[in-house]
Protein backbone atom coordinates (compact mmCIF):
# COMPACT_ATOMS: atom_id res chain seq x y z
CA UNK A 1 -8.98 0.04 7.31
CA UNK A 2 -6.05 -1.23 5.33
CA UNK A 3 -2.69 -0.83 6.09
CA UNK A 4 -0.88 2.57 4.61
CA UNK A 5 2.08 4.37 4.97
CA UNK A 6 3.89 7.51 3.45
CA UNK A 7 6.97 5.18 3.34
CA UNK A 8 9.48 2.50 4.32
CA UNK A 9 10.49 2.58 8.18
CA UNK A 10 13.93 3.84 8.24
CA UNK A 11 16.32 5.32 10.83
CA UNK A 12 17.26 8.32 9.02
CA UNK A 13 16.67 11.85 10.44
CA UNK A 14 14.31 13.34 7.36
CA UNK A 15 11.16 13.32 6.78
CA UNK A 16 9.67 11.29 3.99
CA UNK A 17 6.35 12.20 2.78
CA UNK A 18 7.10 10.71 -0.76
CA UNK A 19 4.10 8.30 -1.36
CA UNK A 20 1.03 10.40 -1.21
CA UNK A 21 -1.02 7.25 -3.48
CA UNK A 22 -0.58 5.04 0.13
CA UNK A 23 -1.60 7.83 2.47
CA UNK A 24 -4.50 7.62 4.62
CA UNK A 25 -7.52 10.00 4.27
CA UNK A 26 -7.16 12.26 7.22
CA UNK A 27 -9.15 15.02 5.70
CA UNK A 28 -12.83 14.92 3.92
CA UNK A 29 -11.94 15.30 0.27
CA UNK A 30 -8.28 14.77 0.23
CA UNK A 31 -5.22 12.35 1.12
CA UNK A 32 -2.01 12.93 2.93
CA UNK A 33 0.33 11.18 4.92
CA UNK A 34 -0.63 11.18 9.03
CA UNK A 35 1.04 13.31 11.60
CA UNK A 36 1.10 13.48 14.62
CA UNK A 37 -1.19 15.89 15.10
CA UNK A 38 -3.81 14.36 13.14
CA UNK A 39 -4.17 12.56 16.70
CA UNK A 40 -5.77 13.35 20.16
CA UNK A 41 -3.82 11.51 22.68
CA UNK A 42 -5.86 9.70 25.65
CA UNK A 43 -3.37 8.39 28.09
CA UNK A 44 0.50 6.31 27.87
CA UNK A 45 -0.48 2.84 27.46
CA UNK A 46 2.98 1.26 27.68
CA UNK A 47 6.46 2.16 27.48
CA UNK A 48 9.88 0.72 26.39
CA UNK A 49 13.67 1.08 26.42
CA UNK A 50 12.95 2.86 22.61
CA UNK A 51 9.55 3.55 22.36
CA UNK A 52 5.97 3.96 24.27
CA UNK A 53 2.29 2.99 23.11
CA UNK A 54 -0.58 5.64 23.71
CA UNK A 55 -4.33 5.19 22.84
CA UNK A 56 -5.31 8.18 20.85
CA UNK A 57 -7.99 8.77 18.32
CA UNK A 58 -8.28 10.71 15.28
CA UNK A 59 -9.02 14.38 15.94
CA UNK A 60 -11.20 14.41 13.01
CA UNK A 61 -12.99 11.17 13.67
CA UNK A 62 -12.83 10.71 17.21
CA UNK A 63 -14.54 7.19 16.71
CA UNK A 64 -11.36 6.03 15.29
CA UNK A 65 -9.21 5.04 18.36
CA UNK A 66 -5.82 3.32 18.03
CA UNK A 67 -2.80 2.16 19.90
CA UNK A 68 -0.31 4.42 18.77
CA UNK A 69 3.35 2.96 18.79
CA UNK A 70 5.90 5.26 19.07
CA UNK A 71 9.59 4.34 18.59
CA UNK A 72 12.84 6.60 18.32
CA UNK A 73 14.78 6.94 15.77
CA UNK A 74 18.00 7.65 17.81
CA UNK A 75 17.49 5.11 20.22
CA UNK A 76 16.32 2.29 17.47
CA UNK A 77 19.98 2.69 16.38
CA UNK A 78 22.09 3.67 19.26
CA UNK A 79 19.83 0.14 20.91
CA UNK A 80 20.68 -1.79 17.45
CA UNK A 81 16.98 -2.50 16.85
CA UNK A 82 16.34 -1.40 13.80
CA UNK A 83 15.80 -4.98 12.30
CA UNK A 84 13.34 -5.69 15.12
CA UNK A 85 11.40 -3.07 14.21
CA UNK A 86 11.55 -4.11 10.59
CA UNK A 87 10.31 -6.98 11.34
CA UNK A 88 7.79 -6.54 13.09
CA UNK A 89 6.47 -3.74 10.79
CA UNK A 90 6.79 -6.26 7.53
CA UNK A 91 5.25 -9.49 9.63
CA UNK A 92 1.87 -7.32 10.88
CA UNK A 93 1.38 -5.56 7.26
CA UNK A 94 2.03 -9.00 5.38
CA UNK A 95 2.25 -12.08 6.37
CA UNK A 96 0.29 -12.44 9.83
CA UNK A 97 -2.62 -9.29 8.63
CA UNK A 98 -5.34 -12.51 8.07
CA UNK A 99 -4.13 -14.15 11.38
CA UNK A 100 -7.71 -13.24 13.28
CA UNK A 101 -5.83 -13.49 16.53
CA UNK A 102 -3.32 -11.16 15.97
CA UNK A 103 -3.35 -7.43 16.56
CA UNK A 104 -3.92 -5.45 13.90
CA UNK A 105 -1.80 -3.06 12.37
CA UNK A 106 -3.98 -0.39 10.46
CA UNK A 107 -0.79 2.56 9.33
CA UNK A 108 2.55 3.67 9.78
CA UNK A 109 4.03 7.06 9.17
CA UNK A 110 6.92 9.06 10.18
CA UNK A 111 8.38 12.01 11.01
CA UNK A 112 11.98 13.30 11.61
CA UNK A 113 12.77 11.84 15.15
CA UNK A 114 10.06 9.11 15.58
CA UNK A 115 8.54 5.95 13.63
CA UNK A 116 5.13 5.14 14.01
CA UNK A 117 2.07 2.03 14.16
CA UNK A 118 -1.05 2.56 14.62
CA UNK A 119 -2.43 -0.77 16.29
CA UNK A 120 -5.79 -1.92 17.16
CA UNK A 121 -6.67 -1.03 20.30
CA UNK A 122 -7.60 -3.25 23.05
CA UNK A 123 -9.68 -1.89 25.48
CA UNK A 124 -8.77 -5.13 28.19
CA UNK A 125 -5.56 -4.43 27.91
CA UNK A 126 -3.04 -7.37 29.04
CA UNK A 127 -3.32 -10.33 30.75
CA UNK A 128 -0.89 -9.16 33.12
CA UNK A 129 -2.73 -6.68 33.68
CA UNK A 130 -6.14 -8.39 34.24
CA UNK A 131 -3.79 -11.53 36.43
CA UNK A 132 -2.85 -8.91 39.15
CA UNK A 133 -6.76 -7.25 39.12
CA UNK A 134 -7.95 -10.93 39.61
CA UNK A 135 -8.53 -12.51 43.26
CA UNK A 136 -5.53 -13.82 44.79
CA UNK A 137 -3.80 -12.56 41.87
CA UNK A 138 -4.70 -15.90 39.65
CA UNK A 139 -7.44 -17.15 37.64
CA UNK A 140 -10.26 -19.90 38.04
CA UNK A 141 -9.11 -22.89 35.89
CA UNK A 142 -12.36 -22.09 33.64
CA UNK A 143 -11.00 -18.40 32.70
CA UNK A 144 -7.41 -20.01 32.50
CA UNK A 145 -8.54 -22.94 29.71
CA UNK A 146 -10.50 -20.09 27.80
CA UNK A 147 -6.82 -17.87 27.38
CA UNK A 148 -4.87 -20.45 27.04
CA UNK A 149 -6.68 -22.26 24.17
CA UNK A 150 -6.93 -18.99 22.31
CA UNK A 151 -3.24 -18.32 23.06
CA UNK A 152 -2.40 -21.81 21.69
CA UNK A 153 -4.84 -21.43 18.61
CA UNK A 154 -2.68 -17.86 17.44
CA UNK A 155 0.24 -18.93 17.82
CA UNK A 156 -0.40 -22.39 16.23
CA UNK A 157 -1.49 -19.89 12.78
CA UNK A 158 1.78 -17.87 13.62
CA UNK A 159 3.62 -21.34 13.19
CA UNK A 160 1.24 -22.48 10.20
CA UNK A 161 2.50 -18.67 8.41
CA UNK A 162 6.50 -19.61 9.34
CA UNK A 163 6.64 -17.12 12.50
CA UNK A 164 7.67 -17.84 15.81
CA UNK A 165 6.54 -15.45 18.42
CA UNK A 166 9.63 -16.46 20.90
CA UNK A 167 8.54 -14.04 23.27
CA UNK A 168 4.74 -15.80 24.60
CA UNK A 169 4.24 -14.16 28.02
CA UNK A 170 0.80 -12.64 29.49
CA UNK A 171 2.24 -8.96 28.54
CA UNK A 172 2.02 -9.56 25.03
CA UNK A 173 -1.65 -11.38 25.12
CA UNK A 174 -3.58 -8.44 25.04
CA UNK A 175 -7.56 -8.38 25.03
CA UNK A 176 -9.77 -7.17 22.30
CA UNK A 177 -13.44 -4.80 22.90
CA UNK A 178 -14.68 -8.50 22.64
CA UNK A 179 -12.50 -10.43 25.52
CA UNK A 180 -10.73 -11.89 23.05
CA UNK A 181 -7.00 -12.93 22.97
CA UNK A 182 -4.85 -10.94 20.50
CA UNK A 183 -1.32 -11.49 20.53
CA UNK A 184 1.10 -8.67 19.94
CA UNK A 185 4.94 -7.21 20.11
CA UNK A 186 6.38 -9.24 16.86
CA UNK A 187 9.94 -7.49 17.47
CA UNK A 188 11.61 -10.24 18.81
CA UNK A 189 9.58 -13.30 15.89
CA UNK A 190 11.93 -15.58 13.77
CA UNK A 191 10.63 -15.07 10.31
CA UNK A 192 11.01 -18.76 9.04
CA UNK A 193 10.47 -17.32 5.27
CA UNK A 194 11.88 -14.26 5.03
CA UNK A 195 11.89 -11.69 2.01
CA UNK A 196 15.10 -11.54 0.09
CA UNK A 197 13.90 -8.55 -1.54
CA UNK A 198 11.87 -6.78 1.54
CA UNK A 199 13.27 -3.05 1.42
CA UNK A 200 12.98 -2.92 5.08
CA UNK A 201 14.99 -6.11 6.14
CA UNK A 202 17.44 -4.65 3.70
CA UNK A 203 17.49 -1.52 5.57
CA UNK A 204 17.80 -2.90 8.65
CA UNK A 205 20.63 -4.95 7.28
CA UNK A 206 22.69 -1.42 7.21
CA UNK A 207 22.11 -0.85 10.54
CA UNK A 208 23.94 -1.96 13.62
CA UNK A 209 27.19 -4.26 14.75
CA UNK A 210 28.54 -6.87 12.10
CA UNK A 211 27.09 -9.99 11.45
CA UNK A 212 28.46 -12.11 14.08
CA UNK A 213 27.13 -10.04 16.57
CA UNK A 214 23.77 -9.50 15.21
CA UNK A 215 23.49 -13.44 15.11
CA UNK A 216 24.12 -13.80 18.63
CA UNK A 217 21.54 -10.96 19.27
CA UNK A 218 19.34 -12.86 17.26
CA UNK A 219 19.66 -15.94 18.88
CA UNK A 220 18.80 -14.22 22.59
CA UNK A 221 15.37 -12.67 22.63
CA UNK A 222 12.99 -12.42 24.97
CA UNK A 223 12.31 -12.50 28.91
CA UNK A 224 14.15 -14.92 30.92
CA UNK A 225 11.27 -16.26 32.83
CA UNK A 226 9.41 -17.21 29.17
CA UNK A 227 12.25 -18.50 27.60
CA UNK A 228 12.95 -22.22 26.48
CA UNK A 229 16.24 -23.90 27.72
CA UNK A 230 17.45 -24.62 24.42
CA UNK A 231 17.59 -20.98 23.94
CA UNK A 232 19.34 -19.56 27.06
CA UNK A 233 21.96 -22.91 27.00
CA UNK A 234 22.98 -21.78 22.88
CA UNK A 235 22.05 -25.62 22.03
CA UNK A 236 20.39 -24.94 19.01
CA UNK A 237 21.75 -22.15 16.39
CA UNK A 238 17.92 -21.89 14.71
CA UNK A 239 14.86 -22.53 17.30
CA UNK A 240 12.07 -24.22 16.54
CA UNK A 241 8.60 -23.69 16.59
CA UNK A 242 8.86 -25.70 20.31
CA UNK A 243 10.39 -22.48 22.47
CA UNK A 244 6.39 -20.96 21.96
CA UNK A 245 4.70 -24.55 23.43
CA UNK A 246 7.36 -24.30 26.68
CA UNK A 247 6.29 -20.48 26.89
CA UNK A 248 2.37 -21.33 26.65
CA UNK A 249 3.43 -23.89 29.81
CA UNK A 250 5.25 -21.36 31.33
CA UNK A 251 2.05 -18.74 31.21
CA UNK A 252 -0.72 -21.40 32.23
CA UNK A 253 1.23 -22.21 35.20
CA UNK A 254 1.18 -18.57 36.00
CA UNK A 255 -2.47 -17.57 35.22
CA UNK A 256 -3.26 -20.68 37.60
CA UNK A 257 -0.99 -19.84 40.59
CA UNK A 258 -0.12 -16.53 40.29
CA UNK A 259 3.25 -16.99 39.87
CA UNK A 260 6.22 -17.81 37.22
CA UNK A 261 7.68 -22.11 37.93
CA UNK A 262 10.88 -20.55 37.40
CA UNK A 263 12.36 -17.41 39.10
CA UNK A 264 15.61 -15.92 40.92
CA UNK A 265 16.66 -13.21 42.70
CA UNK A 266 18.75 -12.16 39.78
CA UNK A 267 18.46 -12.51 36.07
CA UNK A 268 21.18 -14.72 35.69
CA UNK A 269 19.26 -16.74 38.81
CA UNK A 270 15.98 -17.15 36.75
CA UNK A 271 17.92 -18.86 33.66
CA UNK A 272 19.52 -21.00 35.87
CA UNK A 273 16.36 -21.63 37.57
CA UNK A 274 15.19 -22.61 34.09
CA UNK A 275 17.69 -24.46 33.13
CA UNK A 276 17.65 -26.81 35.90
CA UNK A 277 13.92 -27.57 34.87
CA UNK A 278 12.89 -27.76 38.73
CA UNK A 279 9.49 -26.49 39.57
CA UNK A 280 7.12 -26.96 42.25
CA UNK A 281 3.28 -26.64 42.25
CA UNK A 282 2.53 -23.92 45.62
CA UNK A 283 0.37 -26.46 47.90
CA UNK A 284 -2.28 -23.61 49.10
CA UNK A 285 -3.26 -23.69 45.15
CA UNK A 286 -5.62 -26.58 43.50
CA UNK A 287 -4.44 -27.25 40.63
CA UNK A 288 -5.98 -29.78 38.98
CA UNK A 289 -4.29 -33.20 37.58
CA UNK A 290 -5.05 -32.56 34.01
CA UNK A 291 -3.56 -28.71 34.38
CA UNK A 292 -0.43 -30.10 36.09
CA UNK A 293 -0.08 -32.90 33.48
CA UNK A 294 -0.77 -30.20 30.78
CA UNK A 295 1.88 -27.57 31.81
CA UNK A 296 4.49 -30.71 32.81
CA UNK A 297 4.13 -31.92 29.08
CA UNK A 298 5.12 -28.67 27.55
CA UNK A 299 7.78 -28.12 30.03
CA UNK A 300 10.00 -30.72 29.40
CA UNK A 301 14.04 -30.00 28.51
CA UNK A 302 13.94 -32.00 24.91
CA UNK A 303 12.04 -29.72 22.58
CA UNK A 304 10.99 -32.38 20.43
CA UNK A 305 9.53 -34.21 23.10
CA UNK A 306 6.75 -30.62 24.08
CA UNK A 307 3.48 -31.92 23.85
CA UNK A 308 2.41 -30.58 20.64
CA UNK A 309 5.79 -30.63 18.78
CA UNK A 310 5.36 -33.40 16.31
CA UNK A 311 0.97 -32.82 15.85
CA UNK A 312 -0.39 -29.90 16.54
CA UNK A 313 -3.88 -31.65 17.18
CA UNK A 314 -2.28 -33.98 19.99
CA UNK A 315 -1.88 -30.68 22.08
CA UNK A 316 -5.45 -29.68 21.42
CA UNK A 317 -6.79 -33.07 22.42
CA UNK A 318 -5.24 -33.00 25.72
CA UNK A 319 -7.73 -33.56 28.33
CA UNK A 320 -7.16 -30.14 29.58
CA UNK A 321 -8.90 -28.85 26.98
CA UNK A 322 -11.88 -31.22 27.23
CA UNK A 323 -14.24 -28.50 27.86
CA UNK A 324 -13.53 -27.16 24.06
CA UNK A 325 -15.97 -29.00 21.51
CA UNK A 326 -15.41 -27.36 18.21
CA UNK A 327 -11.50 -24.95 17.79
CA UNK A 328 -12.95 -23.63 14.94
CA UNK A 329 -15.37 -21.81 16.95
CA UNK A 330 -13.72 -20.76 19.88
CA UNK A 331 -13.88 -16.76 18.85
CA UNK A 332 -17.50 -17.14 18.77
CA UNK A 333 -17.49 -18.20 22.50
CA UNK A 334 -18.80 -15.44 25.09
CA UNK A 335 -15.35 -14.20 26.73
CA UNK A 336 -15.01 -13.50 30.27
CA UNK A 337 -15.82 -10.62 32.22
CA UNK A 338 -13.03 -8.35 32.24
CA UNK A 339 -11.69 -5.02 33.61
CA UNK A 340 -11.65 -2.00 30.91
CA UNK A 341 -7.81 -1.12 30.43
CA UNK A 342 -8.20 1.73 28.18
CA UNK A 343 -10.67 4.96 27.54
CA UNK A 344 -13.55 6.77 29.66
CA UNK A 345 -14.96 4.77 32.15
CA UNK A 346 -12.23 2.65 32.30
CA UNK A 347 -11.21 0.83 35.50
CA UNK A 348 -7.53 2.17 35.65
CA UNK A 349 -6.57 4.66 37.96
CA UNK A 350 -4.34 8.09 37.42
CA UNK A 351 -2.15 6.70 40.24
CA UNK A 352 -1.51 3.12 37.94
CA UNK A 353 -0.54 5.09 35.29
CA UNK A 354 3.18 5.09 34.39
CA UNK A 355 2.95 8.74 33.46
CA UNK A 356 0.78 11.09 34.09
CA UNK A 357 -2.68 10.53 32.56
CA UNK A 358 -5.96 12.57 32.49
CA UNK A 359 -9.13 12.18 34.36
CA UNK A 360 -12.18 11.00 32.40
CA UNK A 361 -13.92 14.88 32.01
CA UNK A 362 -10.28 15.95 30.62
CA UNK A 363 -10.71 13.21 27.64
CA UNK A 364 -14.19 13.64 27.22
CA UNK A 365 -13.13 17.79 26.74
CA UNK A 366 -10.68 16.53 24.49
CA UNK A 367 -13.14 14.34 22.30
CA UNK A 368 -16.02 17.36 22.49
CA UNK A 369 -13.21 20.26 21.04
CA UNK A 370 -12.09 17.63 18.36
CA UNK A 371 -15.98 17.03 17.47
CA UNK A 372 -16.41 20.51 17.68
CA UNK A 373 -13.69 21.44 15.33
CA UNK A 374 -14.65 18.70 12.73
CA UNK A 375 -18.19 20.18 12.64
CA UNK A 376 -16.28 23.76 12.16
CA UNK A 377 -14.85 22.57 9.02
């Protein structure tokens, strides 16, 4: 499925159902813009300080399951995010829509209060997720060199299409029907080619504090514990390409110990903790020499001096990769086993929900009165 809307994402309080030539096909014979209750809702996949993510399928086709973003009108502006949200919209339906290892984003729509994205929907959810459901709370270095060389293959096309993720972190690595990595959450990206003439940057544009400001917002993205030095330290006004090879270090350190190198008790503790570059491999933990050489490459203070910077095929050839034979391939590998995140059967519980979510026999109700109406019709 191809990408439609019923119109630009804006942060005005009207409905716009303007374009009925891009809607989607909701309805066997005719076309017309999505709504919200063209959709069954399964359970609250994730939520935000402007908007939450629920898998839901289509009441007509119940076959069709998405992640379905939801994001606030009110709180897009009142948060000044509505060029975040541009952005991310514009980067999934355009540029990065080829990337194979980025999630997909199949339609948008909206309605008077709330914007909207249907994303694929990945069943293993994060890696998070699947870290803390994982022995000791880490991985084997096997299951780490699989994520990791996926994670550094994305976001190596990201950098190839002029977009840096600046926000790498095992929260936003989310895991396809397949096993596969998928990287997501494009909000906080540096478009290194923007659009003069993209309707929804110039929207966003309208929105928000004045220019100064937005530029220092700009310049500040992301979680502290992820984050580059150069960015938390102001050194450099545009980041480069760099800030995603320190967060990759950042996130193989943690899939292998279970644990962040740099954290305080405080916010403000964890970017100084990251700023004074210190970090110390836990002793109970092997970690082998080529992993420790691997992550201690990437984290190093001088961005042009990541492993990786200058050629992207010296990072690849790194002997902690050795395993790898052929990059072009590494989709077609057999994934590891994983827990099921999402849908019947899955291996979440009600009580791990952060809302309140339905048992298994409620959904499958769900699905049998939506099959049951669509047979009605």
């Amino acid at each position: 499925m191809s990408v439609k809307d019923d119109a630009d994402l804006k942060t005005s309080g009207s409905d716009d159902h303007t374009r009925p030539n891009t809607s989607a096909t909701v309805e066997r014979g005719t076309t017309r813009p999505f709504t919200t209750s063209d959709f069954v809702t399964v359970d609250t996949i994730g939520e935000g300080s402007y908007s939450d993510v629920r898998e839901v399928f289509l009441a007509n086709n119940p076959s069709e399951r998405y992640a379905l973003k939801t994001m606030d009108k009110r709180q897009i502006v009142r948060e000044n995010k509505a060029r975040y949200v541009a952005n991310e919209r514009t980067l999934l339906a355009e540029r990065l829509s080829q990337c194979e290892g980025v999630v997909r984003l199949h339609f948008t729509f909206q309605d008077t209060y709330s914007l909207y994205m249907g994303l694929e929907l990945c069943p293993g959810g994060d890696l998070y997720w699947q870290l803390q459901r994982s022995e000791g709370k880490m991985m084997s270095e096997e299951k780490v060199v699989f994520y990791v060389s996926e994670l550094l293959s994305v976001v190596q096309d990201c950098h190839e299409h002029g977009v840096i993720h600046r926000d790498v972190k095992p929260e936003n690595v989310l895991l396809d029907e397949t096993g596969h990595v998928k990287l997501c959450d494009f909000g906080s990206a540096l478009d290194l080619k923007p659009s003069p003439k993209s309707a929804l940057v110039a929207i966003a544009e309208h929105v928000g504090k004045n220019e100064a400001e937005k530029q220092r917002c700009a310049s500040f993205v992301g979680t502290a514990e992820y984050l580059a030095p150069e960015i938390l330290d102001g050194e450099v006004e545009h980041p480069s390409t760099s800030v995603d090879l320190w967060s990759i270090g950042v996130v193989t350190f943690q899939l292998l110990t279970g644990r962040v190198p740099f954290k305080g008790a405080t916010e403000y503790l964890t970017m100084e903790a990251v700023l004074s570059g210190k970090y110390d491999y836990p002793e109970s933990i092997n970690v082998s020499a080529a992993a420790k050489d691997f992550i201690d490459k990437l984290l190093v203070r001088d961005p042009k001096m990541r492993l990786g910077f200058e050629d992207s095929a010296s990072i690849r050839n790194h002997p902690f990769f050795s395993t790898i034979e052929d990059w072009s391939q590494l989709r077609a590998r057999k994934a590891p086993t994983v827990l099921t995140a999402t849908g019947v059967g899955s291996d979440t519980t009600v009580s791990e929900s952060e809302s309140d979510s339905d048992t298994d026999e409620n959904w499958k109700a769900r699905v049998n009165a939506a099959t049951a109406a669509l047979d009605a019709m």
